[in-house]
Protein backbone atom coordinates (compact mmCIF):
# COMPACT_ATOMS: atom_id res chain seq x y z
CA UNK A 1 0.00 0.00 0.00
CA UNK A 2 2.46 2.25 0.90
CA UNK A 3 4.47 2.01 -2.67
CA UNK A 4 1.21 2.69 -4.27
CA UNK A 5 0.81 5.56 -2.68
CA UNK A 6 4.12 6.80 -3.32
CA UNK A 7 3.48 6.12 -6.81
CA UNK A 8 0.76 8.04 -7.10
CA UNK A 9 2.37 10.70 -5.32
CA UNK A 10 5.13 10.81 -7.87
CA UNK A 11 2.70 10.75 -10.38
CA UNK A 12 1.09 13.77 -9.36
CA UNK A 13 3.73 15.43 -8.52
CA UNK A 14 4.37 14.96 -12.43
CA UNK A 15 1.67 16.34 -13.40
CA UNK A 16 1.39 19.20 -11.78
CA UNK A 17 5.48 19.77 -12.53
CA UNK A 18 4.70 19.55 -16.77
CA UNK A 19 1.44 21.70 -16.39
CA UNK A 20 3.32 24.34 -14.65
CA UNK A 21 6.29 24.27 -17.22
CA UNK A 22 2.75 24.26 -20.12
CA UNK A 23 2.16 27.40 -18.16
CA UNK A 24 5.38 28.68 -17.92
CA UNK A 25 5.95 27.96 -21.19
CA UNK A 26 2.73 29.72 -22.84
CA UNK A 27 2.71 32.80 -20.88
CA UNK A 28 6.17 33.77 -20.81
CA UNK A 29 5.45 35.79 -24.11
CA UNK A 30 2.41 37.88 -22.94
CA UNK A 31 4.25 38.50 -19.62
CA UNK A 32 7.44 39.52 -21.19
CA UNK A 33 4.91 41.95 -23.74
CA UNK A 34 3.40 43.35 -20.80
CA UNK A 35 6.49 44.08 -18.74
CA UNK A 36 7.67 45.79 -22.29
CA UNK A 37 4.77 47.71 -22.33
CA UNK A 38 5.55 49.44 -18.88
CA UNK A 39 9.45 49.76 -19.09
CA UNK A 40 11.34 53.01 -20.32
CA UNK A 41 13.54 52.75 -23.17
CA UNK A 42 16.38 52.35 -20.00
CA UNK A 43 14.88 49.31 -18.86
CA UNK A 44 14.13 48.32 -22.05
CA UNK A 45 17.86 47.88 -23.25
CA UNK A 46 18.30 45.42 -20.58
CA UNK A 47 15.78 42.61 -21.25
CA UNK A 48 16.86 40.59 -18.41
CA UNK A 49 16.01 43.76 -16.02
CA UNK A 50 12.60 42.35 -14.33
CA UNK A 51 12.62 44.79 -11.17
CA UNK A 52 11.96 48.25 -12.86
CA UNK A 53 9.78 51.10 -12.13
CA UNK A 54 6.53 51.18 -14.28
CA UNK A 55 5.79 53.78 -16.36
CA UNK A 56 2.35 54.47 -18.51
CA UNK A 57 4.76 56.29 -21.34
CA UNK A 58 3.93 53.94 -24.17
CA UNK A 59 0.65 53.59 -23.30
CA UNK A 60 -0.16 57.28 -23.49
CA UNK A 61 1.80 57.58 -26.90
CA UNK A 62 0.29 54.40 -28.49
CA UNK A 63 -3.95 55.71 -27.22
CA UNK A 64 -2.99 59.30 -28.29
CA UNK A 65 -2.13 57.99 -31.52
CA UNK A 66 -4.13 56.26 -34.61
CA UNK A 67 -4.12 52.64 -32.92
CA UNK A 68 -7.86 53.23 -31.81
CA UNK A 69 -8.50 54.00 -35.66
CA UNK A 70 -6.92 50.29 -36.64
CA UNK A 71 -8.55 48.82 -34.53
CA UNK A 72 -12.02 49.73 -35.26
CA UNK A 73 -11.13 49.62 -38.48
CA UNK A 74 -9.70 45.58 -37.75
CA UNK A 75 -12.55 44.90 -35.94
CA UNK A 76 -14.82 45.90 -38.97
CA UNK A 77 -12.82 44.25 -41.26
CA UNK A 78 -12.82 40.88 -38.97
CA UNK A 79 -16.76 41.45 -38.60
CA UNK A 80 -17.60 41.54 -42.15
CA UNK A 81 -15.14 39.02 -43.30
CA UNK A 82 -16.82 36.23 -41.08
CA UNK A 83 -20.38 37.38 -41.60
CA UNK A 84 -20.11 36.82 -45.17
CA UNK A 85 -17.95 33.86 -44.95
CA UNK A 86 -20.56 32.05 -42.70
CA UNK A 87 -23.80 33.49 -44.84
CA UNK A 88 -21.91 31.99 -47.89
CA UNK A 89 -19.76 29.05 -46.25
CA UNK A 90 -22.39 27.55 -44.08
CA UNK A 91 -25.21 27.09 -47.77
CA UNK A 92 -22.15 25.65 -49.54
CA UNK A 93 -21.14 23.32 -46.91
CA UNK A 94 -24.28 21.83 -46.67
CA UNK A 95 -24.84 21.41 -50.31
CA UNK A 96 -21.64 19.49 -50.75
CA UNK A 97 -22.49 17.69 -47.91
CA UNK A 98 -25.37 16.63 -49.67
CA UNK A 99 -23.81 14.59 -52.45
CA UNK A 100 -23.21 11.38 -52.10
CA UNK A 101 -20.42 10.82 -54.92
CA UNK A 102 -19.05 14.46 -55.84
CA UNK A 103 -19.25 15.98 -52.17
CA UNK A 104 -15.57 14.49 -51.00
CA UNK A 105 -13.71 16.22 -54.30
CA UNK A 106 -15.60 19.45 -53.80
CA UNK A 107 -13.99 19.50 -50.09
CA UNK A 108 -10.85 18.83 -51.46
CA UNK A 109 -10.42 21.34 -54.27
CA UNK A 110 -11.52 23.58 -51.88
CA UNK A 111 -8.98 22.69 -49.19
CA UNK A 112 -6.51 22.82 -52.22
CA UNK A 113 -7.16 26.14 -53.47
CA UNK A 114 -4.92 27.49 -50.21
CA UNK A 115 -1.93 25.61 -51.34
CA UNK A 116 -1.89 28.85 -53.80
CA UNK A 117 0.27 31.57 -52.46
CA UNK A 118 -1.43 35.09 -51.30
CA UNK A 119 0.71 36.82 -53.62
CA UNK A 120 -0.68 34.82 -56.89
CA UNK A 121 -4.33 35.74 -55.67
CA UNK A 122 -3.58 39.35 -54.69
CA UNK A 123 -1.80 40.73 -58.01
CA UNK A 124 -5.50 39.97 -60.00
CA UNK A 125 -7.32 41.62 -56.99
CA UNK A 126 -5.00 44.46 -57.07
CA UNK A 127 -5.46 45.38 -60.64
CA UNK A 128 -9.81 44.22 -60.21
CA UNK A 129 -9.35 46.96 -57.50
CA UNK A 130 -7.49 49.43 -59.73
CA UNK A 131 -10.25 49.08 -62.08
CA UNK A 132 -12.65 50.10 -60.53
CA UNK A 133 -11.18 52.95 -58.05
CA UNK A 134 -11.87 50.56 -54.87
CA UNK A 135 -8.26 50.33 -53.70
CA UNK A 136 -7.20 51.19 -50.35
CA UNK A 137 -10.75 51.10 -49.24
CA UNK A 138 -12.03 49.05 -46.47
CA UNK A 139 -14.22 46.70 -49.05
CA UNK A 140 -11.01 45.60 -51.21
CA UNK A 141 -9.52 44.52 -47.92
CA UNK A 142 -12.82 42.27 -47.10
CA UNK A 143 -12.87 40.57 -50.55
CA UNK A 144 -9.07 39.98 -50.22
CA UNK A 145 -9.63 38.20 -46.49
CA UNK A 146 -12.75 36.17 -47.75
CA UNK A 147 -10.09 34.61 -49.96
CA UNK A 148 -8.59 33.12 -46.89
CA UNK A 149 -11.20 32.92 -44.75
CA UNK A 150 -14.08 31.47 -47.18
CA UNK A 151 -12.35 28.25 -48.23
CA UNK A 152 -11.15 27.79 -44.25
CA UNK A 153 -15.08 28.21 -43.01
CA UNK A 154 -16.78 25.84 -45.57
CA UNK A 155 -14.31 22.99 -45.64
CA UNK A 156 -14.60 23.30 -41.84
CA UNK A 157 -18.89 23.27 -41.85
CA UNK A 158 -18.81 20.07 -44.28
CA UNK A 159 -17.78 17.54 -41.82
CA UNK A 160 -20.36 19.12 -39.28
CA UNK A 161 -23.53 18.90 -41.84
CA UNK A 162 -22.46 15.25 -42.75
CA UNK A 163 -22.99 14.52 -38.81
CA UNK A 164 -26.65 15.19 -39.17
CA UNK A 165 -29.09 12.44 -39.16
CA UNK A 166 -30.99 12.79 -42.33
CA UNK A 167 -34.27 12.15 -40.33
CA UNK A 168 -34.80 15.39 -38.99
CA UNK A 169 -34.69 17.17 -42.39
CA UNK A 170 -36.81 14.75 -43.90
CA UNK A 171 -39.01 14.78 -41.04
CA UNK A 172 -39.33 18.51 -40.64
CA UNK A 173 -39.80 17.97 -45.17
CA UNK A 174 -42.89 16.00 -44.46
CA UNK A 175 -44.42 18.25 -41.74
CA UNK A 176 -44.48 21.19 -44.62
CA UNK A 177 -41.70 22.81 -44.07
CA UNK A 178 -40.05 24.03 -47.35
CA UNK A 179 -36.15 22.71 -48.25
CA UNK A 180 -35.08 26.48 -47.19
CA UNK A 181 -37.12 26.47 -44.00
CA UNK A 182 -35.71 22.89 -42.85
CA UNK A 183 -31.89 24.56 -43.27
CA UNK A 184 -32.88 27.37 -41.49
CA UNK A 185 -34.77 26.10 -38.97
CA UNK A 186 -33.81 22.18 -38.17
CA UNK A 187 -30.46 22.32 -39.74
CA UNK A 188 -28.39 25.52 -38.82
CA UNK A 189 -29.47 24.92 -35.04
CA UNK A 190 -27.54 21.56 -34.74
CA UNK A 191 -24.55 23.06 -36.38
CA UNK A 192 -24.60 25.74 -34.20
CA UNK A 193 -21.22 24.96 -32.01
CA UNK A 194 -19.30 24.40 -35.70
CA UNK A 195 -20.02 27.71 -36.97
CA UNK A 196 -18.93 29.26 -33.28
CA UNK A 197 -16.08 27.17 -33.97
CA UNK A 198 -15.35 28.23 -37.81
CA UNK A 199 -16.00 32.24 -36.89
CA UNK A 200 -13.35 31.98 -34.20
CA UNK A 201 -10.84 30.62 -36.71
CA UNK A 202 -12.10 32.60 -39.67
CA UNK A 203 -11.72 35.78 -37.64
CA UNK A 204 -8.25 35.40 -36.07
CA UNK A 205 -7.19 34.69 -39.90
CA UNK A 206 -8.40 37.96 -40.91
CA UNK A 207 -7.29 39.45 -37.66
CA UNK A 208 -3.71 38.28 -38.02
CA UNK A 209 -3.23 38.80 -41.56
CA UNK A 210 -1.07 41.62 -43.04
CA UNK A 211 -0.24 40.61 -46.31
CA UNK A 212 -3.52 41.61 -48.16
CA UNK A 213 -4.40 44.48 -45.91
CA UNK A 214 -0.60 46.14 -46.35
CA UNK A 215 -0.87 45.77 -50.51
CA UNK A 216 -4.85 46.12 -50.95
CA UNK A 217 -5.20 48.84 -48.09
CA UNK A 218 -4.29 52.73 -48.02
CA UNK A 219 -3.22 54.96 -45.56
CA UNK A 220 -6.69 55.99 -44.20
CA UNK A 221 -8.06 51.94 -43.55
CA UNK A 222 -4.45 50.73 -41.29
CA UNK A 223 -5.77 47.64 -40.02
CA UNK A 224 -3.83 46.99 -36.58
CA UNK A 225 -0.93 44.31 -38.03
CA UNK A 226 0.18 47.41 -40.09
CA UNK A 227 0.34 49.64 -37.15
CA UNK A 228 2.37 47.32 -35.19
CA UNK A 229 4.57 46.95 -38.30
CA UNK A 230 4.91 50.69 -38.52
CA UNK A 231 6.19 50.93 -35.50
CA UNK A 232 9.51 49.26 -36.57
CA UNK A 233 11.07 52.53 -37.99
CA UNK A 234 14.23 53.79 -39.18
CA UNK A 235 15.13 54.61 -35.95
CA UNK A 236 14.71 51.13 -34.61
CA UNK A 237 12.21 49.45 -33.32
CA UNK A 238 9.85 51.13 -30.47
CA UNK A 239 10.30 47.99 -28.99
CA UNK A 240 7.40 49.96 -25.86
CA UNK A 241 5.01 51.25 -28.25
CA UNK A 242 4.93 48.12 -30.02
CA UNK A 243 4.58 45.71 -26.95
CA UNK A 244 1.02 48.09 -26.40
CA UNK A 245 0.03 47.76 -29.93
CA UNK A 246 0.13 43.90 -29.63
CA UNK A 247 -1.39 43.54 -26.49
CA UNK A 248 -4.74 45.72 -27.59
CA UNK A 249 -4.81 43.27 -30.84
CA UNK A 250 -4.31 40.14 -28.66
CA UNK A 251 -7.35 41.43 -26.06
CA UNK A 252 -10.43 40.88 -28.60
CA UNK A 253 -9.38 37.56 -29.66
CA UNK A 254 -8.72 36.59 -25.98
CA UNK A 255 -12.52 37.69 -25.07
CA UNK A 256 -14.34 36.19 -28.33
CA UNK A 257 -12.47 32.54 -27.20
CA UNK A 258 -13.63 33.26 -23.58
CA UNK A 259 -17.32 33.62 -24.06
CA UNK A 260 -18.26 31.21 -26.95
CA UNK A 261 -15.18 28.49 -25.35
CA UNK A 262 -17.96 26.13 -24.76
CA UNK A 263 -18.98 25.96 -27.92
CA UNK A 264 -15.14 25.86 -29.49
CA UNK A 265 -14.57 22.92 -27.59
CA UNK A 266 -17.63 21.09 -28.73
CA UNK A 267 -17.24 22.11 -32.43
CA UNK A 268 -14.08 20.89 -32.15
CA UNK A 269 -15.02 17.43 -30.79
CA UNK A 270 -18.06 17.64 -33.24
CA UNK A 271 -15.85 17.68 -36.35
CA UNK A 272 -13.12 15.28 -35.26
CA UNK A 273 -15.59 12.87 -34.35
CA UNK A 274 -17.24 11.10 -37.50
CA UNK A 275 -19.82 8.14 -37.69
């Protein structure tokens, strides 16, 4: 009895040692950002310095600047990007879903299409955008993201439509209920944690990219990876400024996960697990 118990002593003891060093491990990097964030550029030219006096200098340059403008600006951006990508993803998943034979290469070739590099898909949306006087503007940025984010979303919603038992819809077909009214009404409700699921990742794509928003963008429509970026100047870097910047772009995608985390986790377990 007594070398079971110290077995299972050691074995907690385990645990708890590799879930600290997880922890250690994963939030290193925001503590380090925040320290950053609250050291003068002294302190800041020793990295190993961690007793310093806090300061609220970069925090005071960074809100009295533009970064309140990017962000709104990322957050519409984000917004629109997923609301389209669901209203078309979510139909197109579920029709390909729907066939029997042709549904698996349909997933595919649209998995495949983002083996294509951004800068093959941009050039053509560039010059589109030239065309027709919409670059720099808020809506070229939007059609550029839904090129990552679209594909991303309905390969994502297939696996969670296939999962449905094909008795509801028929039952809800045979109680009067059109083919449109049985999506809308029997079908999008059990999908429900999937698309929770698919906007989280579909927004923190469009949140995190700069590639598309730094060629298809303008001054005047910054979205916030370009006004980190810009803080890397001829200078040097404003290594204070910048640690601000990031934080404020990592807080919304911290609170979206927090609220809807339920449903992540099930959408995630949803889609891994087939019949």
């Amino acid at each position: 009895m007594k070398r079971k118990k110290i077995n299972f002593n050691i074995l907690e003891l385990s645990r708890i040692i590799f879930i600290l060093v997880a922890l250690i491990v994963v939030l290193f990097p925001y503590v380090w950002v925040v320290m950053s964030s609250l050291k003068s550029p002294a302190d800041l030219n020793n990295p190993t310095n961690f007793i310093f006096t806090p300061i609220m200098d970069n925090w005071t340059s960074v809100l009295s600047g533009g970064i309140i403008k990017n962000f709104i600006i990322s957050i519409i951006v984000g917004f629109a990007t997923i609301f389209v990508a669901l209203f078309v993803g979510a139909p197109a998943a579920y029709s390909i879903s729907q066939f029997k034979t042709g549904g698996r290469p349909l997933s595919i070739g649209i998995l495949a299409s983002q083996m294509l590099p951004p800068a093959v898909m941009v050039i053509p949306l560039f010059f589109i955008g030239f065309n027709l006087n919409l670059n720099g503007t808020i809506f070229l940025i939007i059609i550029g993201h839904l090129i990552l984010v679209l594909p991303i979303v309905t390969w994502f919603l297939i696996s969670f439509f296939e999962d449905i038992p094909k008795e509801l819809e028929e039952s809800a077909l045979i109680d009067g209920c059109s083919k449109f009214m049985a999506f809308r009404k029997i079908v999008i409700p059990q999908v429900l944690p999937g698309i929770g699921a698919a906007g989280i990742f579909g927004f923190v794509l469009s949140w995190n990219d700069m590639f598309f928003s730094l060629i298809l963008g303008g001054d005047s429509t910054k979205t916030l990876p370009i006004a980190i970026v810009g803080y890397n100047t001829f200078r040097g870097v404003q290594l204070g400024e910048m640690s601000v910047a990031i934080l404020i772009a990592v807080v919304p995608t911290v609170i979206f996960s927090f609220f809807i985390q339920k449903r992540l986790i099930k959408g995630i377990g949803g889609g891994g697990v087939k019949g």
